[in-house]
Protein backbone atom coordinates (compact mmCIF):
# COMPACT_ATOMS: atom_id res chain seq x y z
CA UNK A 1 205.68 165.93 80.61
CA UNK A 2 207.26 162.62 82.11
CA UNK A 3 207.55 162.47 85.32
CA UNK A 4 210.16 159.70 85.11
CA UNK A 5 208.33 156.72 85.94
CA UNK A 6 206.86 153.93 84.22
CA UNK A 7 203.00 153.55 84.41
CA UNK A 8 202.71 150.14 82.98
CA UNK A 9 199.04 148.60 82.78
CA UNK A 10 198.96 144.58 81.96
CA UNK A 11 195.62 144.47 81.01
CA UNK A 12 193.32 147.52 81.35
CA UNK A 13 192.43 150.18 78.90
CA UNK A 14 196.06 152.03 77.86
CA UNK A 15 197.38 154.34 75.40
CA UNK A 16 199.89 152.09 74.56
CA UNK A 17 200.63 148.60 73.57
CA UNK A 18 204.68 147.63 73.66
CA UNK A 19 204.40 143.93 71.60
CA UNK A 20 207.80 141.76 71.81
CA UNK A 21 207.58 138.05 69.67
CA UNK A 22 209.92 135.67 71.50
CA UNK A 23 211.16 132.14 70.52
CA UNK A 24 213.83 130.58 72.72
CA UNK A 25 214.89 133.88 73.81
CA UNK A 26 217.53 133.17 76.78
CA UNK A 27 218.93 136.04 78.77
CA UNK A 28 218.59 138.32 76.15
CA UNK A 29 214.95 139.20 76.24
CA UNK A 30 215.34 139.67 79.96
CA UNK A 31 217.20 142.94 79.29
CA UNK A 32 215.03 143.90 76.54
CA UNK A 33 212.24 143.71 79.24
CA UNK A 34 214.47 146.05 81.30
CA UNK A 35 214.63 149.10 79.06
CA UNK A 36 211.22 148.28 78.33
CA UNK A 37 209.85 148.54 81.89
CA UNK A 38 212.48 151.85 82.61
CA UNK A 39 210.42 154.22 80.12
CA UNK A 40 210.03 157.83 81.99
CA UNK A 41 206.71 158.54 80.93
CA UNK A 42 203.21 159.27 81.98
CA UNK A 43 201.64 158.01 79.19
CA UNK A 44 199.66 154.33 80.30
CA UNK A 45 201.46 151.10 78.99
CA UNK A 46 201.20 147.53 78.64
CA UNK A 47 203.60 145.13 78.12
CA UNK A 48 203.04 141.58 75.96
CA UNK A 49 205.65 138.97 75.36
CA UNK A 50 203.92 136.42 72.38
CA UNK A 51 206.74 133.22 73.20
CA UNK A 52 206.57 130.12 71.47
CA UNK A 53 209.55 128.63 72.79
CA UNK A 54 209.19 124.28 73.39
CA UNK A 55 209.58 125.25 77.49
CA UNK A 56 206.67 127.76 78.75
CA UNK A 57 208.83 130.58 80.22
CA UNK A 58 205.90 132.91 82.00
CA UNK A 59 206.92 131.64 85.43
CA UNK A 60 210.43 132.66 85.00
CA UNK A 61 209.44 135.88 83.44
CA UNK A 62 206.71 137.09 85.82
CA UNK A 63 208.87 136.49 88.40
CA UNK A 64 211.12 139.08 87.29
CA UNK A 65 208.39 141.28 85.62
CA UNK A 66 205.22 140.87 87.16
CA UNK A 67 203.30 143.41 85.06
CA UNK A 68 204.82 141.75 82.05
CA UNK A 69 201.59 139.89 79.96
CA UNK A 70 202.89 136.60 78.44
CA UNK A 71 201.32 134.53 75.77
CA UNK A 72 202.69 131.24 75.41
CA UNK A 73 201.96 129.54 71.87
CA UNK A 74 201.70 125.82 71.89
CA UNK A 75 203.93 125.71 68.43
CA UNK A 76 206.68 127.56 67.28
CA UNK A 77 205.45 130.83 65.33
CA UNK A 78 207.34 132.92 62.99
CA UNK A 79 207.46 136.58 64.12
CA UNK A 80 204.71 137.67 61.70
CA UNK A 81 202.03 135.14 63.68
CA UNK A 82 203.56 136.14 67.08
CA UNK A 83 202.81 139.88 66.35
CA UNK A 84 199.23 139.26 65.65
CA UNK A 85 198.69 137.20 68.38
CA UNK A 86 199.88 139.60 70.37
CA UNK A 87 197.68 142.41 68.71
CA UNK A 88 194.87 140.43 69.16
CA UNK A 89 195.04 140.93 72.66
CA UNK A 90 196.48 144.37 72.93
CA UNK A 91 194.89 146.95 74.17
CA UNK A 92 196.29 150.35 72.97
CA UNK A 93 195.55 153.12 70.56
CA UNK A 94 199.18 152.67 69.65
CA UNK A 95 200.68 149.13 69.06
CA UNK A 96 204.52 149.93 69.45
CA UNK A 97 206.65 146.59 68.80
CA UNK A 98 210.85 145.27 69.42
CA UNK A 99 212.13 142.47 69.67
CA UNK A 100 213.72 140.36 72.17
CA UNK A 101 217.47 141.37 71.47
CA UNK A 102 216.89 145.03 71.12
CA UNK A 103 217.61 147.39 73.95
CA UNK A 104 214.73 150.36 73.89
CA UNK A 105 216.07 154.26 75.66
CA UNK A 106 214.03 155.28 78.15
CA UNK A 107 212.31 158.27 76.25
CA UNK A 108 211.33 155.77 73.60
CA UNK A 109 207.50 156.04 73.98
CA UNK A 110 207.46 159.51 75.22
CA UNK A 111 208.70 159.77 71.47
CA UNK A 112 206.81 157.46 69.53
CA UNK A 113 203.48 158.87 71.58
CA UNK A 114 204.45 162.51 70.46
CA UNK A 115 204.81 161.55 66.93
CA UNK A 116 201.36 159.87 66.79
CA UNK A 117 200.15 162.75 68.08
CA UNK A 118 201.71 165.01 65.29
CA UNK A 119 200.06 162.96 62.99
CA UNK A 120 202.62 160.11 61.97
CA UNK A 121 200.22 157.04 61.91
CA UNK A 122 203.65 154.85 61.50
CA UNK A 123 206.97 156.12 62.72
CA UNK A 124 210.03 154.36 63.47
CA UNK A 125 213.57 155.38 63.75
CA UNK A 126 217.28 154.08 63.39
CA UNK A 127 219.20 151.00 64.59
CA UNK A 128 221.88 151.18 66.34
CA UNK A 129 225.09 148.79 66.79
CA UNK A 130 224.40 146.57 69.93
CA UNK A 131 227.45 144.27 69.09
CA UNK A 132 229.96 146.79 68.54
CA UNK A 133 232.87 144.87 69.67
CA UNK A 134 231.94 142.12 67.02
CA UNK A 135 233.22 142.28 63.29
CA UNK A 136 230.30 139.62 62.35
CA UNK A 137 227.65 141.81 64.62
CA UNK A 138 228.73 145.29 62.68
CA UNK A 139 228.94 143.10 59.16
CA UNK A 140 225.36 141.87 60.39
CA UNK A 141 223.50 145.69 61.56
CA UNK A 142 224.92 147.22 58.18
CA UNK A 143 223.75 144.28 55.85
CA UNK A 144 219.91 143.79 57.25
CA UNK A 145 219.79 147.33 58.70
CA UNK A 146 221.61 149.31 56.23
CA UNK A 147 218.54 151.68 55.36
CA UNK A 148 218.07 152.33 59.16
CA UNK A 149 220.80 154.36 60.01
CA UNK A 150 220.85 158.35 60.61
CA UNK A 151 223.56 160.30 62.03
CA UNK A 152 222.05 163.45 60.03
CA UNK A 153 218.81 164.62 58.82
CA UNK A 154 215.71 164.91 60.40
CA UNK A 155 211.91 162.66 60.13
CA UNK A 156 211.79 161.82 56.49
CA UNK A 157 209.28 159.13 54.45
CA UNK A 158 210.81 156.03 54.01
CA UNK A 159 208.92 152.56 52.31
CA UNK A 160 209.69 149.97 55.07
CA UNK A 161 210.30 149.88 58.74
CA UNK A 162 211.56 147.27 60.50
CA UNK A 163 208.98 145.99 63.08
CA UNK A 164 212.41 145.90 66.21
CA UNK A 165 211.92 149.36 66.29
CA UNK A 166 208.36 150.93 65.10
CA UNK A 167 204.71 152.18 66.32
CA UNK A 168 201.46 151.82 64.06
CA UNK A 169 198.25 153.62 64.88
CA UNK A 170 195.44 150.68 65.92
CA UNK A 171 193.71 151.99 62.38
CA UNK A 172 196.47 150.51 60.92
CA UNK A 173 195.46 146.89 61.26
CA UNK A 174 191.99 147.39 60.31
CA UNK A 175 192.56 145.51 57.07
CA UNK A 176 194.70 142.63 58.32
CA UNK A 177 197.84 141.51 60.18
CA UNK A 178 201.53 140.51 59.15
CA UNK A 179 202.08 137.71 56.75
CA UNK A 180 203.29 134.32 58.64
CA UNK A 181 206.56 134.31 57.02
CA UNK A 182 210.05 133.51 58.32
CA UNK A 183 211.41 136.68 57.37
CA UNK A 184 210.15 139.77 55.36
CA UNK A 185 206.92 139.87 56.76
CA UNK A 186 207.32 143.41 58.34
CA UNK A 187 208.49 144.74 54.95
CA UNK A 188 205.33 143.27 53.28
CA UNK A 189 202.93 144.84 55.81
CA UNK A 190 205.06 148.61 55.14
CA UNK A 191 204.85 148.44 51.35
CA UNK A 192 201.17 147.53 51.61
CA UNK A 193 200.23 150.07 53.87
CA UNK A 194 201.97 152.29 51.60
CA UNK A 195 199.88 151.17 48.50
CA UNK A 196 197.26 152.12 50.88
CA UNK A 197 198.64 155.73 50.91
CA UNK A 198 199.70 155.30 54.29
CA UNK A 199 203.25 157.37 55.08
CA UNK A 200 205.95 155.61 57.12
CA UNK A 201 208.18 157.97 59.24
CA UNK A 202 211.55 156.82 60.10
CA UNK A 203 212.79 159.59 62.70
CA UNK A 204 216.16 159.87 63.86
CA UNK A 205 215.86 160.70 67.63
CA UNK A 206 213.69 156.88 68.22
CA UNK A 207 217.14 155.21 67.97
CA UNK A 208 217.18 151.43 69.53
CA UNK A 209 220.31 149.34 70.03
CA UNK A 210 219.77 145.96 68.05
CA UNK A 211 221.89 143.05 69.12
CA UNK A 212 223.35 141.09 65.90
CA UNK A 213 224.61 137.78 65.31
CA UNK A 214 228.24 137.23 66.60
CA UNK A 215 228.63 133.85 65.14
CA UNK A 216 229.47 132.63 61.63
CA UNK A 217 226.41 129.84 62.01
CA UNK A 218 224.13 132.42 63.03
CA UNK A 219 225.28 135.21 60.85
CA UNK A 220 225.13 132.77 57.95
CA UNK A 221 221.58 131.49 58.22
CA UNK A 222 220.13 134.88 58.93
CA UNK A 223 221.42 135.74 55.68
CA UNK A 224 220.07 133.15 54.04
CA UNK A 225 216.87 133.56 55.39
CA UNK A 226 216.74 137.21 54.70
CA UNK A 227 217.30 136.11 51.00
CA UNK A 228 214.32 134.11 51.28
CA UNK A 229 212.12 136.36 52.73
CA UNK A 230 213.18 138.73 49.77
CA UNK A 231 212.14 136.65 47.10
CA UNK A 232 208.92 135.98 48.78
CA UNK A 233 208.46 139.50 49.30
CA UNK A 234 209.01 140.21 45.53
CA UNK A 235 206.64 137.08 44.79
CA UNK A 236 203.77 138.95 46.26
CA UNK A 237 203.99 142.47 46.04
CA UNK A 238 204.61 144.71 42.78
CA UNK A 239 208.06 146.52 43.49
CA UNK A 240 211.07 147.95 41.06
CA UNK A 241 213.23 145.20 41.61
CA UNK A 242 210.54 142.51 41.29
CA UNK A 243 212.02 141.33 37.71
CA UNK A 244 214.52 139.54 39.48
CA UNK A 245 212.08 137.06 40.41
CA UNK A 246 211.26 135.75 36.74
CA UNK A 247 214.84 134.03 36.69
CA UNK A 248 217.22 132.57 39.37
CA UNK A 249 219.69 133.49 36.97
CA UNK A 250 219.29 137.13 38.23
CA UNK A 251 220.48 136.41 41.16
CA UNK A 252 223.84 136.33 40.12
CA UNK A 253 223.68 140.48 40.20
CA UNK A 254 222.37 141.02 43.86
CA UNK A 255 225.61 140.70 45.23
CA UNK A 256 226.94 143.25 43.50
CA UNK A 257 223.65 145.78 42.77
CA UNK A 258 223.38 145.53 46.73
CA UNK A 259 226.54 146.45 47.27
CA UNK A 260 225.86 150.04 45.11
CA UNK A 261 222.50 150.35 46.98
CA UNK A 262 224.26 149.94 50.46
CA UNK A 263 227.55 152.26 49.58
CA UNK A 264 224.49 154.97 48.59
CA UNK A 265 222.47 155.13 51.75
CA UNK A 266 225.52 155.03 53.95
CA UNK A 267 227.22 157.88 52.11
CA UNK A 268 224.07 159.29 52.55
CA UNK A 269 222.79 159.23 55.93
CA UNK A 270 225.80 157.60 57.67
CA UNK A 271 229.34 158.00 56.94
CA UNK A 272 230.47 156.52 59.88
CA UNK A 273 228.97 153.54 59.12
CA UNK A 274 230.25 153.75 55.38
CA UNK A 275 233.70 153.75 56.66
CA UNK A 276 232.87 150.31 58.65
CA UNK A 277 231.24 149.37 55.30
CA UNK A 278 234.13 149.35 53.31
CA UNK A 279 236.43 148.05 55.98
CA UNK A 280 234.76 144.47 56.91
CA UNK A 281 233.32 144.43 52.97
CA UNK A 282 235.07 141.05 52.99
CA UNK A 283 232.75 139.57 55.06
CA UNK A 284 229.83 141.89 53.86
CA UNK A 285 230.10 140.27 50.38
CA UNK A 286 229.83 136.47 51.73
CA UNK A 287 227.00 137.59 53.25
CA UNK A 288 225.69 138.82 50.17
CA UNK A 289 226.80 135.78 48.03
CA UNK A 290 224.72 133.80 50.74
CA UNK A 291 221.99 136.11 50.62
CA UNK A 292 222.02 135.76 47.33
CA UNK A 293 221.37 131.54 47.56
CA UNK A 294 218.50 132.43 49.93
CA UNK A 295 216.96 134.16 47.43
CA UNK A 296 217.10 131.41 44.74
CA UNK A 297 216.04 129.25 47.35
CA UNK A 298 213.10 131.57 48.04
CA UNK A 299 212.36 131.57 44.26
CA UNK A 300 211.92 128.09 44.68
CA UNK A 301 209.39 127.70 47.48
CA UNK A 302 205.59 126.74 46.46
C-alpha cells in the first residue's frame, strides 16, 4: 500500500524507470518534474531527463531536483533517440515514460506498477486537456489525441499508445528501440510489438494532463509534422490504411475520412469531447487540411 511518499532512486537497482525526452523545454518540464517527484508510492523509482537542448540545463535542474538523473546529448535528438538513450541507462523492470509538458497524478505508478503486475506488459491510459482555456489547445488534444480519451469503459486493447503517457515491461525492448523519427515513432514501436503478439492496454484510471499548443505557429507545424510522421509510419509498416501511400493524390480524402474516424471514437468513448469536436471543427479541419500537406510531404521524403 503507499504510504504517500516518493522513494525515488537516481541510480541504484529500482522497480521503476520514469524516462522524460526534453529539447528546449523551459518552465514547463519543471512542473512535469513536480508531479513526477510527488508519486505516493512505495514502489522504488528513478527519474531520467534525456535533454538535448543547445544550453546544458543539469545545473539548473539538479538544483531543483537533486535525485533527478540528466543526460545531456551533444545534438539535438528527436524523441525516438532520446527515449533510447535514456533506456540505455535505466534501470527498472518497468520503463514508464511522459513528456516534458505533461502533468503525471500522484497515484500514477502505484497504477501502472499494479497493472504490470496483473499481467499488462504495456498499459497506458487517457489524455487529458491541460490547455482547457485554449480553443487551439482543445482543437490540438482532440486532433493528435483523439483515440486517447475515456470518460466510460474500463481497460480495453487498443493498437497504439502514445509514449506521454505509457509503461512497457523491460522484455519489451529486447528486440530494439524506437525509430529516430520526428514524429510517429511511438506508434511504430506499438504496432510492431503488436505484430509481435504483444497486447497494449489503454486503461482509463492512468489519466495524465497533456499540455497542447496554444499558438497558431505551433499548432500548425505540429500538424504538419504529425502528417509526416504518418506517411512514414505507413511507409514502413503493413496497416489498413497503408494504400494511401501509393499516391499523394490520396491525400485529398484524409481530411475528410479523419474527420468520420474522429466523430466515431468520440461518440464512442467521449461525448464530452464530441461536443467540443463539433464546436471548434472549424479549426479542427485546417488542421486536418495541414495534416494532410504533411503527409504528402512525408510521401516525399527518401
Amino acid at each position: 500500500m503507499s504510504s504517500g511518499r516518493s522513494t525515488s532512486l537516481p541510480s541504484s537497482r529500482c522497480e521503476l524507470s520514469v524516462i522524460i525526452p526534453s529539447y528546449k523545454p523551459g518552465p514547463y518540464l519543471f512542473d512535469c518534474l513536480r508531479s513526477v517527484f510527488a508519486q505516493r508510492t512505495d514502489y522504488t523509482y528513478e527519474v531520467i531527463v534525456v535533454d538535448s537542448s543547445p544550453e546544458d540545463v543539469t545545473s539548473e535542474l539538479k538544483r531543483d531536483f537533486p535525485d533527478v538523473k540528466v543526460l545531456h546529448l551533444p545534438h539535438r535528438a528527436f524523441p525516438g533517440a532520446a527515449r533510447n538513450v535514456g533506456i540505455a541507462q535505466a534501470q527498472g523492470e518497468v520503463l514508464a515514460f511522459t513528456d516534458a509538458d505533461c502533468i503525471v497524478p500522484p497515484d500514477w505508478i502505484e497504477r501502472i506498477v499494479a497493472c504490470q503486475k496483473d499481467g499488462m506488459r504495456v498499459v497506458g491510459g487517457p489524455i487529458g486537456n491541460g490547455t482547457p482555456d485554449s480553443l487551439l489547445g482543445t482543437a490540438q488534444l482532440l486532433l493528435e489525441f483523439n483515440s486517447f480519451q475515456a470518460d466510460r469503459g474500463g481497460a480495453r486493447s487498443v493498437e497504439v499508445l502514445p509514449t506521454c503517457n505509457v509503461a512497457y515491461h523491460r522484455s519489451c525492448f529486447a528486440e530494439g528501440g524506437f525509430d529516430n523519427a520526428i514524429k510517429g515513432s511511438d506508434s511504430v514501436f506499438s504496432r510492431r510489438l503488436a505484430q509481435q503478439g504483444v497486447r497494449l492496454f489503454l486503461v482509463p484510471d492512468i489519466r495524465i494532463l497533456h499540455r497542447n499548443y496554444t499558438t497558431w505557429d505551433a499548432f500548425l507545424r505540429n500538424q504538419f509534422q504529425l502528417g509526416i510522421g504518418s506517411a512514414l509510419t505507413r511507409r514502413k509498416l503493413a496497416l489498413r490504411d497503408s494504400f494511401v501511400v501509393r499516391s499523394p493524390l490520396f491525400a485529398l480524402s484524409i481530411p475528410f475520412a479523419r474527420t468520420l474516424a474522429i466523430a466515431y471514437r468520440l461518440w464512442r468513448w467521449s461525448p464530452a469531447n464530441f461536443l467540443r469536436f463539433v464546436l471548434l471543427y472549424p479549426l479542427i479541419f485546417l488542421g486536418l487540411v495541414v495534416f494532410s500537406a504533411g503527409f504528402v510531404r512525408g510521401l516525399r521524403l527518401k
